[in-house]
Protein backbone atom coordinates (compact mmCIF):
# COMPACT_ATOMS: atom_id res chain seq x y z
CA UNK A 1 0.00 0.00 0.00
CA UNK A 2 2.89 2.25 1.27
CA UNK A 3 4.43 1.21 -2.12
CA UNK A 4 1.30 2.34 -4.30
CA UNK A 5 1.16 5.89 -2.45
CA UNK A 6 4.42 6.73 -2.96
CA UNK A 7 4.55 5.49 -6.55
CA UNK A 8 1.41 8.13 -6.94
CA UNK A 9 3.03 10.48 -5.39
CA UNK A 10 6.15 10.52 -7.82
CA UNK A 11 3.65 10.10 -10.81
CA UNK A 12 2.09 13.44 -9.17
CA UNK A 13 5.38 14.96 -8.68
CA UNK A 14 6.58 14.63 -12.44
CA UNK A 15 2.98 15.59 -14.11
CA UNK A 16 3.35 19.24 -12.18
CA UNK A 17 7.06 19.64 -13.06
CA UNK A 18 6.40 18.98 -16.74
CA UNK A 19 3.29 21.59 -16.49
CA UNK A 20 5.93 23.77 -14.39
CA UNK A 21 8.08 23.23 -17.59
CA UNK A 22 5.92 23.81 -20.68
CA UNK A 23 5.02 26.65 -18.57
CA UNK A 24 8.42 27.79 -18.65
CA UNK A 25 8.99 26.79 -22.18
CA UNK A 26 6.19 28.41 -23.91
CA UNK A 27 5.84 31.96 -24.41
CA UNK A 28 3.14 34.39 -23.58
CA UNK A 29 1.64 34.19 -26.85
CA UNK A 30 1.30 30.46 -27.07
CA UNK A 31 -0.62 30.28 -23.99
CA UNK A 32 -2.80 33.03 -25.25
CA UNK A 33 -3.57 30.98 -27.79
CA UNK A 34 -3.99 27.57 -25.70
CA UNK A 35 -6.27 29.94 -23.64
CA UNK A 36 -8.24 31.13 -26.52
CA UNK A 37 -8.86 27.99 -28.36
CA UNK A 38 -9.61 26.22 -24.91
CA UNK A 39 -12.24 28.93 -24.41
CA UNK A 40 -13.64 28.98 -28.16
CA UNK A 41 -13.75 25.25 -27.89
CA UNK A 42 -16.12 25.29 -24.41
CA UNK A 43 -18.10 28.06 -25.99
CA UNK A 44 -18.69 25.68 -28.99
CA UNK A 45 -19.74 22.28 -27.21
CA UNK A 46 -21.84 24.90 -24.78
CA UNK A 47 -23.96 26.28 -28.42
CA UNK A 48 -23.77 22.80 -29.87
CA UNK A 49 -25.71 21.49 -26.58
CA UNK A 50 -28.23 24.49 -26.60
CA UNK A 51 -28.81 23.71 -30.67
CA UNK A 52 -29.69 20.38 -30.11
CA UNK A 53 -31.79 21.29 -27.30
CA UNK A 54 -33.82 23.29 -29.47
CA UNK A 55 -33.90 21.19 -32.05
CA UNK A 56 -35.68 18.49 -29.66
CA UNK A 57 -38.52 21.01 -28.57
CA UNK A 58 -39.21 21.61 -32.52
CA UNK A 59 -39.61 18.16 -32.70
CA UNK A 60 -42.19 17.82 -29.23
CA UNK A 61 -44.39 20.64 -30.82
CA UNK A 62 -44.51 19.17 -34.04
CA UNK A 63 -45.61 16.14 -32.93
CA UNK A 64 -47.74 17.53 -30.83
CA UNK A 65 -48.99 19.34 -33.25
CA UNK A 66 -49.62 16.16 -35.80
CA UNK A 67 -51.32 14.81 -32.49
CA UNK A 68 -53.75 17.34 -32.26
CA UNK A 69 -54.49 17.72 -35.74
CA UNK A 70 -55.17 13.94 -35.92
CA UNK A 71 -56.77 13.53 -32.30
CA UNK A 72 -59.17 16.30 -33.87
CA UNK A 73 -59.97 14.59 -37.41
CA UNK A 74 -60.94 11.61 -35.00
CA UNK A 75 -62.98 12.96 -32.41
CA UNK A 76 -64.82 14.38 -36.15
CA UNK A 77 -65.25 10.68 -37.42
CA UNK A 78 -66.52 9.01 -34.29
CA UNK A 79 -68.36 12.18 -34.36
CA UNK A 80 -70.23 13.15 -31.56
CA UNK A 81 -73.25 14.10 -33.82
CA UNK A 82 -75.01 10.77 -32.08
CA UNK A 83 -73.27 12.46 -28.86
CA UNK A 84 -74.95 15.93 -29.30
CA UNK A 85 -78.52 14.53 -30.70
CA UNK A 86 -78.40 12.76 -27.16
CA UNK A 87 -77.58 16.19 -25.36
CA UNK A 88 -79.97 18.17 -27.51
CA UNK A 89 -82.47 15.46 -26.58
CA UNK A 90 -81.75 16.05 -22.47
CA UNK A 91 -81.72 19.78 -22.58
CA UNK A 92 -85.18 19.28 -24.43
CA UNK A 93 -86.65 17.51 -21.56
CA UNK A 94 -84.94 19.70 -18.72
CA UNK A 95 -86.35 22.92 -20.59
CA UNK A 96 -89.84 21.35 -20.52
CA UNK A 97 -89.78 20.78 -16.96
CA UNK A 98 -88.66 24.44 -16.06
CA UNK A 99 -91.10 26.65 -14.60
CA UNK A 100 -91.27 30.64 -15.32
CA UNK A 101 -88.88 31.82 -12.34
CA UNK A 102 -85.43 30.06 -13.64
CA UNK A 103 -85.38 32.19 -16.55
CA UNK A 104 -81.65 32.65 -16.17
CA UNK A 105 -81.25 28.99 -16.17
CA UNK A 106 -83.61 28.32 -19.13
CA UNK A 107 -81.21 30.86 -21.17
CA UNK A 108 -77.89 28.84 -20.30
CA UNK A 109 -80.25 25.84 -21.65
CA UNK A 110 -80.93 27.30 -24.51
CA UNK A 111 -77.50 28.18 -25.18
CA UNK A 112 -76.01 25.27 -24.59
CA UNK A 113 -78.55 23.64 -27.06
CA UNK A 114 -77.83 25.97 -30.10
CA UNK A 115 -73.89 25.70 -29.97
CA UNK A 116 -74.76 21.70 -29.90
CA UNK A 117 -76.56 22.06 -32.70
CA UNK A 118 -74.56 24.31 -34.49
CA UNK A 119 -71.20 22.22 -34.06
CA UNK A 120 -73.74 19.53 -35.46
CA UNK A 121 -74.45 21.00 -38.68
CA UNK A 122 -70.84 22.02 -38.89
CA UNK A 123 -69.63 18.02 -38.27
CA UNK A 124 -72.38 16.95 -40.63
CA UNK A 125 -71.07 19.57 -43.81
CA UNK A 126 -67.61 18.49 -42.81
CA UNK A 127 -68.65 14.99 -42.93
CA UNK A 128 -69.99 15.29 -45.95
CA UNK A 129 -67.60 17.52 -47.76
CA UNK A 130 -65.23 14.51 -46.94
CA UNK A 131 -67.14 12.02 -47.79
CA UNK A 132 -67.19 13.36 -51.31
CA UNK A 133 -64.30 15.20 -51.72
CA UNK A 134 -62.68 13.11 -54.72
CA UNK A 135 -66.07 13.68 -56.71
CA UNK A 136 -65.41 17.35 -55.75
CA UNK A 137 -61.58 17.56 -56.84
CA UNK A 138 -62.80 15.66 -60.17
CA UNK A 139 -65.32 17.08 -61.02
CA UNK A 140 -63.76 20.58 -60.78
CA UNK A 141 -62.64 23.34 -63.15
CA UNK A 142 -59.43 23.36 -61.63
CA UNK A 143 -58.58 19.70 -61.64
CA UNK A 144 -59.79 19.80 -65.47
CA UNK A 145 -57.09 22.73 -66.19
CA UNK A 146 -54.33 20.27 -64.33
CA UNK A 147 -55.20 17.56 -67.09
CA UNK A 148 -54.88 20.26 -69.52
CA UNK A 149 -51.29 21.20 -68.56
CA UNK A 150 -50.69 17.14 -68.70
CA UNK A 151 -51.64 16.65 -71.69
CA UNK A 152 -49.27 19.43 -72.85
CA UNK A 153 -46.82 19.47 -70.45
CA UNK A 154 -46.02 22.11 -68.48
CA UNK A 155 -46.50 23.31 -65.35
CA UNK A 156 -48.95 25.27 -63.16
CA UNK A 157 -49.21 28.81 -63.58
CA UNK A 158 -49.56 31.07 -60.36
CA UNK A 159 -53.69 31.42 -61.15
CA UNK A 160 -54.04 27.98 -61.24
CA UNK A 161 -52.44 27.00 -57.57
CA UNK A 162 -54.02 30.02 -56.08
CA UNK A 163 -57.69 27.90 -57.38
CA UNK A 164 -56.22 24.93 -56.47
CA UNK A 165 -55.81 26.29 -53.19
CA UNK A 166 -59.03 27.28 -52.71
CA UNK A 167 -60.63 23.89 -53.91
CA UNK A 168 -58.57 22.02 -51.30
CA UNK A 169 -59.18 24.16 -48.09
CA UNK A 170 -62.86 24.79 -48.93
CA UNK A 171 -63.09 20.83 -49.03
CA UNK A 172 -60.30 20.04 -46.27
CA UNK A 173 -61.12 23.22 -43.89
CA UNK A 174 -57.81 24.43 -42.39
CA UNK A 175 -55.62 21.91 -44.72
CA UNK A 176 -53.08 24.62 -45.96
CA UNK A 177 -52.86 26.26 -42.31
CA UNK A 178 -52.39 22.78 -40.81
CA UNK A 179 -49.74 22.08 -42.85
CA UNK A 180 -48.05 25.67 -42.34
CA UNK A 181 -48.41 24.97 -38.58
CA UNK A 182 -45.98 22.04 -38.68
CA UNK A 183 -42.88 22.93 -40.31
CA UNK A 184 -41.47 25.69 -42.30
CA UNK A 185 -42.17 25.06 -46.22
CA UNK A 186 -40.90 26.40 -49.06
CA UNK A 187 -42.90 26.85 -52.60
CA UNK A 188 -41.76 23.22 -53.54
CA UNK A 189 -42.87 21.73 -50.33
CA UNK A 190 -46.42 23.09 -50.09
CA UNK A 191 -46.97 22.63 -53.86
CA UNK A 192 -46.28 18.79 -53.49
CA UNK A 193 -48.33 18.22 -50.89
CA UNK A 194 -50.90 19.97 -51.95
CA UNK A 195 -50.82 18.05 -55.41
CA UNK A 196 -51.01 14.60 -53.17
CA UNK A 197 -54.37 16.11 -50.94
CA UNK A 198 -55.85 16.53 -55.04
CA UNK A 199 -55.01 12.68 -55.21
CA UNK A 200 -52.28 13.84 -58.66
CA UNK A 201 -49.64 10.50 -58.97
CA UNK A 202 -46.28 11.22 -58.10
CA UNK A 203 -45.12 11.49 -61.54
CA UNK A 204 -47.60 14.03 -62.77
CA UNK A 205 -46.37 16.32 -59.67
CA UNK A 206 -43.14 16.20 -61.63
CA UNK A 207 -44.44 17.56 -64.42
CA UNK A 208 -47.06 20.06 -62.78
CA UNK A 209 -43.68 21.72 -61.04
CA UNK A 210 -40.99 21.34 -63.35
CA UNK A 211 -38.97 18.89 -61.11
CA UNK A 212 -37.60 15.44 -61.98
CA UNK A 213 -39.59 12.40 -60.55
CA UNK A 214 -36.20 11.99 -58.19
CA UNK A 215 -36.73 15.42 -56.69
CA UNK A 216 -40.37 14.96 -55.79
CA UNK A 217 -39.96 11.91 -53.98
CA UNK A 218 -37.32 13.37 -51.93
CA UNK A 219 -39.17 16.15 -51.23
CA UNK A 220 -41.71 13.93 -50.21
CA UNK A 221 -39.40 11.95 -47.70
CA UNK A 222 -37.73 15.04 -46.68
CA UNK A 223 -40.81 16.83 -45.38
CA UNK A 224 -41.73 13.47 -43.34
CA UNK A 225 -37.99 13.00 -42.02
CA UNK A 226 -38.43 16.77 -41.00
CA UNK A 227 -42.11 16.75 -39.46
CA UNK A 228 -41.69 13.65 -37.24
CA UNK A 229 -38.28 13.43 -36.55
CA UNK A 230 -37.36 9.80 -38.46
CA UNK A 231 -37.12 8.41 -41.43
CA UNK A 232 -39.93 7.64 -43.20
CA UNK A 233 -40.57 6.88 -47.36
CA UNK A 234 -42.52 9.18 -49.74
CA UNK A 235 -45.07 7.05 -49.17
CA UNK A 236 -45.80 7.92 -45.33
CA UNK A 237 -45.90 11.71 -46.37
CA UNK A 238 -48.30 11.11 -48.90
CA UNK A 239 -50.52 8.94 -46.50
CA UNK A 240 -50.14 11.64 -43.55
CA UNK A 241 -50.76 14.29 -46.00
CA UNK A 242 -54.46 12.22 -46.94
CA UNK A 243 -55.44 11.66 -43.25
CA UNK A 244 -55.48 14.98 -42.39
């Protein structure tokens, strides 16, 4: 033990005389320098840790965000229209049995039954707008126009995404702001996807935007890599981009 100790000791001994000596050795400048790149080096690992930080709580919101965009879309399928009837159908039978002096009551009531049955008619036209919506896209003047340019090959002109636009979010309420909400997009990005919600094959996008079939389906598994934070194929954007 006594043998160890001292054997640490003289390790100890000769680390701080070689320190003593490089201190000796090197000159003010080089230590400025040691000092300077030891410094720029913590400062470096210090922004590198707050980046990635950062880059995690982009990720948690986005998902969170998907979550709540898709949490919603649900709670509109198993739609509490059945839910609401069944409401509507209680406050009916509370209201009857009211007398003249709860007024104030019979007003809360009667509130509480017309925003039921307005969110009601509001499921019901969303319902319904969904439930038709590729008779809708077909069917329309805009989706003709993308046939057109198809046929002759070239791409969209600026009128004819601004209509497309319109089609989609007056079918899919919210669709373009959804998709906004969730990541930063450039013209490309939002063109794509938007091309995908009008049900347009991958290869067509290529032509509708002047890109190469390559470029579109990286853009495609890009935008998924970058919403929910792993690889995914062009394939899962394009099925996200339907479901919601």
């Amino acid at each position: 033990m006594r043998t160890r100790f001292f054997g640490g000791f003289v390790f100890l001994f000769y680390i701080c005389t070689m320190i003593q000596n490089m201190m000796t050795i090197l000159t003010q400048r080089e230590l400025f320098l040691i000092v300077l790149c030891t410094v720029t080096y913590v400062a470096l690992f210090v922004v590198a840790v707050q980046n990635s930080r950062r880059k995690i709580l982009l990720l948690e919101e986005r998902l969170n965000k998907v979550r709540a965009i898709q949490e919603d879309l649900q709670a509109q399928s198993r739609q509490s229209i059945e839910v609401n009837k069944n409401k509507i159908a209680d406050l009916e039978r509370m209201l009857e049995k009211l007398d003249d002096e709860n007024s104030v009551l019979r007003l809360e009531l009667e509130e509480k039954k017309a925003r039921l049955d307005y969110n009601n008619k509001v499921a019901i036209i969303e319902q319904e707008k969904r439930q038709q919506a590729e008779t809708l896209i077909f069917s329309s003047d805009i989706y003709q126009q993308i046939q057109v340019n198809l046929d002759k090959g070239r791409m969209m002109a600026q009128n004819d995404w601004m209509e497309l636009t319109r089609l989609i979010d007056g079918i899919y309420t919210g669709f373009t702001e959804k998709l906004y909400s969730l990541c930063k997009l450039s013209s490309q990005d939002y063109y794509v996807s938007l091309l995908i919600k009008a049900r347009i094959q991958p290869k067509d996008i290529a032509t509708l935007t002047a890109h190469s079939k390559e470029s579109v389906a990286s853009t495609r598994s890009r935008l998924y890599q970058k919403v929910f934070g792993r690889k995914g194929s062009s394939k899962d954007w394009d099925d996200f981009i339907l479901s919601i």
